[in-house]
Protein backbone atom coordinates (compact mmCIF):
# COMPACT_ATOMS: atom_id res chain seq x y z
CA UNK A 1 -100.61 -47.26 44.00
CA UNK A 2 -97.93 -47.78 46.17
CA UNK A 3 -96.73 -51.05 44.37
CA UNK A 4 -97.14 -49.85 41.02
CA UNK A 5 -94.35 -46.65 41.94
CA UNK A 6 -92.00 -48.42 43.42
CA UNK A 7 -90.10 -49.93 40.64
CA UNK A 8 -89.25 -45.16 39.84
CA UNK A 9 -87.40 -46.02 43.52
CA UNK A 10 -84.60 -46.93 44.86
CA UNK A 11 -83.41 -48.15 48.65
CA UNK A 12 -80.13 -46.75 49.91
CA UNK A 13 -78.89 -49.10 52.89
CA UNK A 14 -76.59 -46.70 55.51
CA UNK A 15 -74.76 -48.99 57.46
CA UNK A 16 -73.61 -47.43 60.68
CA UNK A 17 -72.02 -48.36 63.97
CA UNK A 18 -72.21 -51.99 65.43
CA UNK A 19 -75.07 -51.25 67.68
CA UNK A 20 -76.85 -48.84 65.45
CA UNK A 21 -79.59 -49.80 63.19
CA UNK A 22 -79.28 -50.48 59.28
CA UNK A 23 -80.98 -46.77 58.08
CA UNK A 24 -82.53 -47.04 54.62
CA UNK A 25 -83.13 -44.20 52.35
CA UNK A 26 -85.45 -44.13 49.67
CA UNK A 27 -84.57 -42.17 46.18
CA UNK A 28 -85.66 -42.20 42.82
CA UNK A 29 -84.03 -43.37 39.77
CA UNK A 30 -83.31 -40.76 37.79
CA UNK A 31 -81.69 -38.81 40.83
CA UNK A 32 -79.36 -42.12 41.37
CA UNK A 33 -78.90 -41.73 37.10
CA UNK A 34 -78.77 -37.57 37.81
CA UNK A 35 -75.83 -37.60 39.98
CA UNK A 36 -73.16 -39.54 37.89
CA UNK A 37 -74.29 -37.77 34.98
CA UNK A 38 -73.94 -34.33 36.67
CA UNK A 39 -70.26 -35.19 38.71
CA UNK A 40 -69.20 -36.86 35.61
CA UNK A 41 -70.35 -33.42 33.31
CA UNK A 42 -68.62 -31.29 36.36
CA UNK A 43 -65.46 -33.69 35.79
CA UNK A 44 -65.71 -32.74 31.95
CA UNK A 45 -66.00 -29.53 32.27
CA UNK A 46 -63.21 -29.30 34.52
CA UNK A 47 -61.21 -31.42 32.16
CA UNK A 48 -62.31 -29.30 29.27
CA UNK A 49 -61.45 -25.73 31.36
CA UNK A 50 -57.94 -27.24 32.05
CA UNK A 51 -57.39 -27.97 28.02
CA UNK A 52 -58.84 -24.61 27.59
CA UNK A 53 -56.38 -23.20 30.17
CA UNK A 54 -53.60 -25.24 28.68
CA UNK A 55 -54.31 -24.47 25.30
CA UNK A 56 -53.71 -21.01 26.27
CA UNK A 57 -50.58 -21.28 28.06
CA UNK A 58 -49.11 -23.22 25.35
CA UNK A 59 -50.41 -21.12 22.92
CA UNK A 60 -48.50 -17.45 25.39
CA UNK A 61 -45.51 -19.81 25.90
CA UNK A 62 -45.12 -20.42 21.82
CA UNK A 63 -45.86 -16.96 21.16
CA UNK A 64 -42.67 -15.98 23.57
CA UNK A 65 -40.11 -18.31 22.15
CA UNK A 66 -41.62 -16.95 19.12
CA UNK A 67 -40.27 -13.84 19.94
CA UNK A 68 -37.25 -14.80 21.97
CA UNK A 69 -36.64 -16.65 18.54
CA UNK A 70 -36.88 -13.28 16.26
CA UNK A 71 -34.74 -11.51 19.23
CA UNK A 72 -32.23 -13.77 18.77
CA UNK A 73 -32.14 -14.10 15.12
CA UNK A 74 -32.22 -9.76 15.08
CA UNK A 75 -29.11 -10.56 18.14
CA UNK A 76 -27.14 -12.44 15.46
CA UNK A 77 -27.66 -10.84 12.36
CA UNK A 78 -26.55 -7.71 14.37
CA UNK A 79 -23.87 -9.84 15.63
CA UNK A 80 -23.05 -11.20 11.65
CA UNK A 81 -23.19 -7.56 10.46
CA UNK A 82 -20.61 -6.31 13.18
CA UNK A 83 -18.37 -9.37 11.86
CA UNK A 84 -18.68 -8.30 8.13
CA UNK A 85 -17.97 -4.53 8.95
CA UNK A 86 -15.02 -5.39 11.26
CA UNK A 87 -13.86 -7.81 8.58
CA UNK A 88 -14.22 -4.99 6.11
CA UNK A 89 -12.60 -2.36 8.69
CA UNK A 90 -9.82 -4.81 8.67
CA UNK A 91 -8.94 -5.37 5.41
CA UNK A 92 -8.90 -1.49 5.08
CA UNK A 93 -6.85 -0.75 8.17
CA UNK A 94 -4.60 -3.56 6.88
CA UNK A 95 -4.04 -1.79 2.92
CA UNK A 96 -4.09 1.82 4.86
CA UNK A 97 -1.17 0.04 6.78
CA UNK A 98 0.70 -1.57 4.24
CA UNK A 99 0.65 2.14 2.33
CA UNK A 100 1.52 3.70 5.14
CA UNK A 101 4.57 1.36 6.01
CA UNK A 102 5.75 2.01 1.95
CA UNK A 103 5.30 5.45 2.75
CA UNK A 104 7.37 5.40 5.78
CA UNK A 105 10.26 3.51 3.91
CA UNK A 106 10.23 6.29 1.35
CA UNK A 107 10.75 9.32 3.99
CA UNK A 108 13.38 7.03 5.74
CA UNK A 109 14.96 6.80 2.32
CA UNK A 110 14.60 10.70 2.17
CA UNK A 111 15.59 10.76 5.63
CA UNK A 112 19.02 8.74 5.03
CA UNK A 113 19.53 11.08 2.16
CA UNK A 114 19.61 14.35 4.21
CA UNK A 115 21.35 12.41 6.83
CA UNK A 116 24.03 11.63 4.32
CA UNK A 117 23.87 14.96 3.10
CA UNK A 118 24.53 16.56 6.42
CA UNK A 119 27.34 13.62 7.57
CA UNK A 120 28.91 14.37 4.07
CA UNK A 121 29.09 18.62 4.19
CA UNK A 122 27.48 19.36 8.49
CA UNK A 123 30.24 19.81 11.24
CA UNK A 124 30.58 19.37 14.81
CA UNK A 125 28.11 22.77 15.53
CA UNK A 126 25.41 21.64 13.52
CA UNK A 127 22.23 20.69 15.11
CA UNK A 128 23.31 16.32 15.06
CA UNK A 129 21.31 13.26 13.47
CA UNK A 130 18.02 13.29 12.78
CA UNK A 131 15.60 11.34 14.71
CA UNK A 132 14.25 8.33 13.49
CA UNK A 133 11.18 8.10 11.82
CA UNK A 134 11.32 4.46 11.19
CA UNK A 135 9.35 2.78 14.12
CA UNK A 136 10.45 1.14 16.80
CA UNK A 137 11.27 -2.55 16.62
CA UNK A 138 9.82 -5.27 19.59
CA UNK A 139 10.14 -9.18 20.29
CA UNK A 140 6.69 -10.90 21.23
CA UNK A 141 8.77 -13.71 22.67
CA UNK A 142 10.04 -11.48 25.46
CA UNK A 143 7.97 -10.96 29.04
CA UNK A 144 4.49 -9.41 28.47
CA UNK A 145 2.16 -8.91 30.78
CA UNK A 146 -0.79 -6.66 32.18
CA UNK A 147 -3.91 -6.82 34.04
CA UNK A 148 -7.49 -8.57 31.28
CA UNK A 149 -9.86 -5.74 30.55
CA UNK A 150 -12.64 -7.41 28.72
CA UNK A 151 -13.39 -5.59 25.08
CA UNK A 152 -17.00 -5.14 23.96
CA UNK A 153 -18.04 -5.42 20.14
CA UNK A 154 -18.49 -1.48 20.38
CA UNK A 155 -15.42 -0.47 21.85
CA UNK A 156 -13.54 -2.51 18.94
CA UNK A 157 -15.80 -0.66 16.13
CA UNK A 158 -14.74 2.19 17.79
CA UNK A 159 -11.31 1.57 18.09
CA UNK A 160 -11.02 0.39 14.32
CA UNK A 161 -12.60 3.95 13.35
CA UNK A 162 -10.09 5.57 15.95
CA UNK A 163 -6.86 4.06 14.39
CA UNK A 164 -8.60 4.89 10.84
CA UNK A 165 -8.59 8.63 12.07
CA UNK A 166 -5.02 8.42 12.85
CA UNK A 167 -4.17 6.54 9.55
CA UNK A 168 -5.82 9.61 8.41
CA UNK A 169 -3.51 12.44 10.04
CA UNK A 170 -0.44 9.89 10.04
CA UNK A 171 -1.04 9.87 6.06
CA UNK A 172 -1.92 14.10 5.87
CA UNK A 173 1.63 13.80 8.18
CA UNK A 174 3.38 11.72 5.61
CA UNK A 175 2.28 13.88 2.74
CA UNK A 176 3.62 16.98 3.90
CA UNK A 177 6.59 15.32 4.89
CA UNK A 178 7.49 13.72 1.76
CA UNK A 179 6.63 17.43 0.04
CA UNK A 180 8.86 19.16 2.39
CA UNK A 181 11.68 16.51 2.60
CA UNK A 182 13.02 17.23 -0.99
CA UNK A 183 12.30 20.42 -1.17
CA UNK A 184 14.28 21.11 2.06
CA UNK A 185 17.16 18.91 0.65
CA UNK A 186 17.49 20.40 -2.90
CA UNK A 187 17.35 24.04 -0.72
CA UNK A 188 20.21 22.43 1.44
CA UNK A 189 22.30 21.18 -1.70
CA UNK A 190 21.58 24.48 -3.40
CA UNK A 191 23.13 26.18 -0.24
CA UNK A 192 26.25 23.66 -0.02
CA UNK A 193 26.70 24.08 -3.69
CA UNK A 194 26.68 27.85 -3.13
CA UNK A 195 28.94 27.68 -0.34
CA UNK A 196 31.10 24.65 -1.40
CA UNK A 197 31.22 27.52 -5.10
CA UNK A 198 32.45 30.61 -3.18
CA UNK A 199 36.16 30.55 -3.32
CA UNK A 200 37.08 31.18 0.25
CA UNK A 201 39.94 28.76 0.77
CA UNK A 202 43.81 30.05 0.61
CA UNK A 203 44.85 28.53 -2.50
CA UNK A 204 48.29 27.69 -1.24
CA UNK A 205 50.12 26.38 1.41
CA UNK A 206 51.83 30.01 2.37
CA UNK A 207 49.95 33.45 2.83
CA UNK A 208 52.58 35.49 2.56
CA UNK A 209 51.45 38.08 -0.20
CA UNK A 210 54.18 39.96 -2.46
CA UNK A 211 51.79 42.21 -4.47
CA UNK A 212 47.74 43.40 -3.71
CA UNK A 213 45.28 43.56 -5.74
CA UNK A 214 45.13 47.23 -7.26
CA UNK A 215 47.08 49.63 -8.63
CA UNK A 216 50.87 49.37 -8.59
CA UNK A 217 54.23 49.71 -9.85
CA UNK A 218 54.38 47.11 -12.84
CA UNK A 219 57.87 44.97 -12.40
CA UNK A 220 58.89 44.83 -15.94
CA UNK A 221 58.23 48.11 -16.79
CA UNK A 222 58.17 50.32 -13.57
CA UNK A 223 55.24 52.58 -14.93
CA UNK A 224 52.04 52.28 -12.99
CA UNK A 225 49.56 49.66 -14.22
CA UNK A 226 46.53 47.89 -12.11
CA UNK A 227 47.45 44.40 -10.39
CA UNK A 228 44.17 42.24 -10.95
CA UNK A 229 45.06 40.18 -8.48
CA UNK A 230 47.09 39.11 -5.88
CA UNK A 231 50.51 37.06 -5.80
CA UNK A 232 51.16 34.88 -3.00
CA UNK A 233 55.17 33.96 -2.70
CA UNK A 234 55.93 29.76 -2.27
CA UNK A 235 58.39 27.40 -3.67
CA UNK A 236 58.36 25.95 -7.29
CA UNK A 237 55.97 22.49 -6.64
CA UNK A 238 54.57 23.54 -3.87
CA UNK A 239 50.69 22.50 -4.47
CA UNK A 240 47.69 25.01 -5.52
CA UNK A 241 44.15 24.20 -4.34
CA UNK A 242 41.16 24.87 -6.46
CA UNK A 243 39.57 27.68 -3.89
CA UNK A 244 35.89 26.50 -4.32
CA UNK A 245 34.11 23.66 -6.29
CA UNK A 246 33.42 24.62 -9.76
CA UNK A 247 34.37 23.57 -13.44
CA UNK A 248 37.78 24.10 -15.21
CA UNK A 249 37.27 26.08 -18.27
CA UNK A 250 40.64 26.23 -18.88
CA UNK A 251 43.88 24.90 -18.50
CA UNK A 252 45.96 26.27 -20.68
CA UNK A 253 49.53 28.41 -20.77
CA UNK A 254 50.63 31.81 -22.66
CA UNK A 255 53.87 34.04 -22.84
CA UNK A 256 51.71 36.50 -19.92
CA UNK A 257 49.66 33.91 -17.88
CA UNK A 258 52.23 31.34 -18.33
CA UNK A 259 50.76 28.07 -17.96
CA UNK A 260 47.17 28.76 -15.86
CA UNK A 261 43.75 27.51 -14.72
CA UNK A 262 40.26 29.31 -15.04
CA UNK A 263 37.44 27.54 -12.69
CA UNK A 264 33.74 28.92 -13.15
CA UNK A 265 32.13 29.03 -9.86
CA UNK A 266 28.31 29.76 -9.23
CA UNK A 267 26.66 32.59 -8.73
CA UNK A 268 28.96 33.92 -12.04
CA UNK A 269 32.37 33.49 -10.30
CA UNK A 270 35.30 32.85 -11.53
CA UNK A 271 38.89 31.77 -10.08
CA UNK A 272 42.05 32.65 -12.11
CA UNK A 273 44.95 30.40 -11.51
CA UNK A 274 48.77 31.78 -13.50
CA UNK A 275 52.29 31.22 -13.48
CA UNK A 276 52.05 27.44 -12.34
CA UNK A 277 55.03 24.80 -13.00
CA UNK A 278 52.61 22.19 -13.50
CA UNK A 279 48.68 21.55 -14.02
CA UNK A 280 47.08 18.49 -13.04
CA UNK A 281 43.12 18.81 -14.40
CA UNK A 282 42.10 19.31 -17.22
CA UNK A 283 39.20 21.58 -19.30
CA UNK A 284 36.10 19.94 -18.31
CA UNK A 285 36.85 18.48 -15.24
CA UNK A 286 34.79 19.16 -11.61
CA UNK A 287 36.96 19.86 -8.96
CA UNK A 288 35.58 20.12 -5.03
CA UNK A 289 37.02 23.11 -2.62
CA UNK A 290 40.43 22.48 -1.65
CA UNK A 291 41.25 20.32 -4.40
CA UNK A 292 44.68 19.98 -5.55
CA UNK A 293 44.70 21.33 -9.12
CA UNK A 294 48.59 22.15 -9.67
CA UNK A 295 51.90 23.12 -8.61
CA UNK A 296 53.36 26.98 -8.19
CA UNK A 297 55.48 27.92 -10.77
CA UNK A 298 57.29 30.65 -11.85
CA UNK A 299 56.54 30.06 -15.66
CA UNK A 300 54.85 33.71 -18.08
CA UNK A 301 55.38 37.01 -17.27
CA UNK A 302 56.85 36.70 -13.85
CA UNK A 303 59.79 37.58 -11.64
CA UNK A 304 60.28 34.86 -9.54
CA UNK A 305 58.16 31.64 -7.80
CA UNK A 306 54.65 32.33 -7.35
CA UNK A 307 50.86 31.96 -7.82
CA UNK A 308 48.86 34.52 -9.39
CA UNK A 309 45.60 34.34 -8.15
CA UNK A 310 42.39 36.08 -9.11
CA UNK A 311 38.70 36.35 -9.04
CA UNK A 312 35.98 37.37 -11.65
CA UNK A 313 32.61 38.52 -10.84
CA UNK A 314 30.71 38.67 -13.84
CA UNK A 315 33.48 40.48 -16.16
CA UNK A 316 34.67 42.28 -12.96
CA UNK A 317 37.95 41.79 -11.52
CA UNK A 318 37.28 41.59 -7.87
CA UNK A 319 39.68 41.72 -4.81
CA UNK A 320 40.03 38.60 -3.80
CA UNK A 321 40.97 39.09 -0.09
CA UNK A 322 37.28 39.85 0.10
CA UNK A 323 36.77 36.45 0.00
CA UNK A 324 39.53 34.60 1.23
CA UNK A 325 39.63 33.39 4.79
């Protein structure tokens, strides 16, 4: 029996310390076969748990570039779509700008005009030049300088729509500018052309009157008869001034008026010009206040050197020390 089962066993040999005895251990084969198997199926499995483990961390780590990889595609489309509307904001601040800068050069056209205007008719107590709308002018390759304040994508969308806004009110400001510009310089030529009209200035060089305007004794005749105007003594060529911008409507002479100039006025007045030695416009012409028109005379129905001068309202003869200054 015990022959025949021990070709199932094994002998383990323990070798120990010098002095000690070989030990032997008997086992059987299949637990010699048993324990490979089992440490090498533990290895496996271990080996297999660590795929298995790997597998999965793989598998988490692809999943987060997976979405670090949509993050950043959603990061630069945002960051492509900020471009495009900045681009866009851009090229519509830029035409809002280049209007705006036309627009300007028309009101500093309009401007120049009513600067003219007032140069040309103002005086000393008016209220001076007009400020410049025009903007002011700089050189980039002069000092600069100033402290770097980083600027986020939002703050420049904001600031585009900011200057938009005030492209906005500097426009609205533009518009009513431009509609009250002209209007306030046709109201300001209206008012010099009613002023520059009313025939205020001495129409000669002396103001030393020989006859008012009203009733008197007529000269020729010595009954009473009503003066229409005044007479203003001088010498023969001494020059007549046209007492307020107008027209001539005539320049003619008679036997009563001698030779004599009418000027229509606005506002329906008229001056009357007689007894003049010479006339130097003519029907048609425009003539501006203080205008040399002719020389005193003593020519028509008249006693000795001087200038008949009168004024019409309407048909009314009018007293024209009422408006002489």
């Amino acid at each position: 029996m015990r022959s025949a089962s021990l070709p199932h066993r094994m002998t383990l040999l323990v070798l120990r310390e010098a002095n000690q005895p070989v030990k032997q251990i008997q086992v059987s084969k299949p637990f010699v076969i048993a324990v490979p198997i089992a440490a090498l199926l533990s290895i496996s499995g271990l080996i297999i748990s660590l795929q298995m483990q790997s597998g999965h961390t793989i598998s988490r780590l692809e999943d987060t570039l997976r979405l670090q990889n949509l993050k950043f595609e959603a990061i630069v489309t945002d960051k492509d779509e900020a471009i495009e509307r900045l681009q866009n904001q851009v090229i519509t601040l830029s035409g809002q700008s280049k209007e705006l800068m036309d627009r300007m050069e028309r009101v500093s056209e309009l401007e120049a005009e009513l600067q003219s205007f007032i140069d040309k008719y103002g005086s000393k107590g008016d209220a001076g030049k007009l400020s410049s709308l025009s903007s002011l002018s700089w050189d980039e390759s002069l000092g600069r300088g100033g402290e770097f304040i980083a600027v986020h994508d939002q703050e420049i969308e904001e600031l585009a729509q900011e200057t938009s806004d005030d492209f906005l009110e500097i426009s609205a400001m533009l518009d009513e500018i431009e509609k009250n510009v002209p209007t306030t310089l046709q109201k300001a030529k209206q008012t010099q052309y009613s002023i520059s009209g009313t025939p205020s200035e001495w129409p000669t060089l002396s103001t030393r009157l020989t006859s008012n305007f009203g009733y008197r004794t007529d000269p020729f005749t010595g009954k009473a008869a009503f003066h229409a105007g005044i007479d203003i003594a001088g010498k023969i060529g001494d020059p007549v001034y046209a007492a307020a911008a107008g027209k001539v409507i005539a320049a003619e002479s008679n036997r009563s008026r001698g030779k004599y100039i009418i000027i229509q006025h606005p506002n329906g007045l008229q001056s009357w010009y007689m007894h003049l030695s010479e006339i130097k416009v003519s029907e048609g012409d425009t003539v501006k206040k203080g205008q040399t028109i002719a020389k005193l005379g003593n020519s028509g129905r008249s006693t000795g050197p001087h200038l008949h001068f009168e004024i019409v309202k309407g048909d009314k003869k009018v007293n024209p020390l009422s408006y002489l200054q």
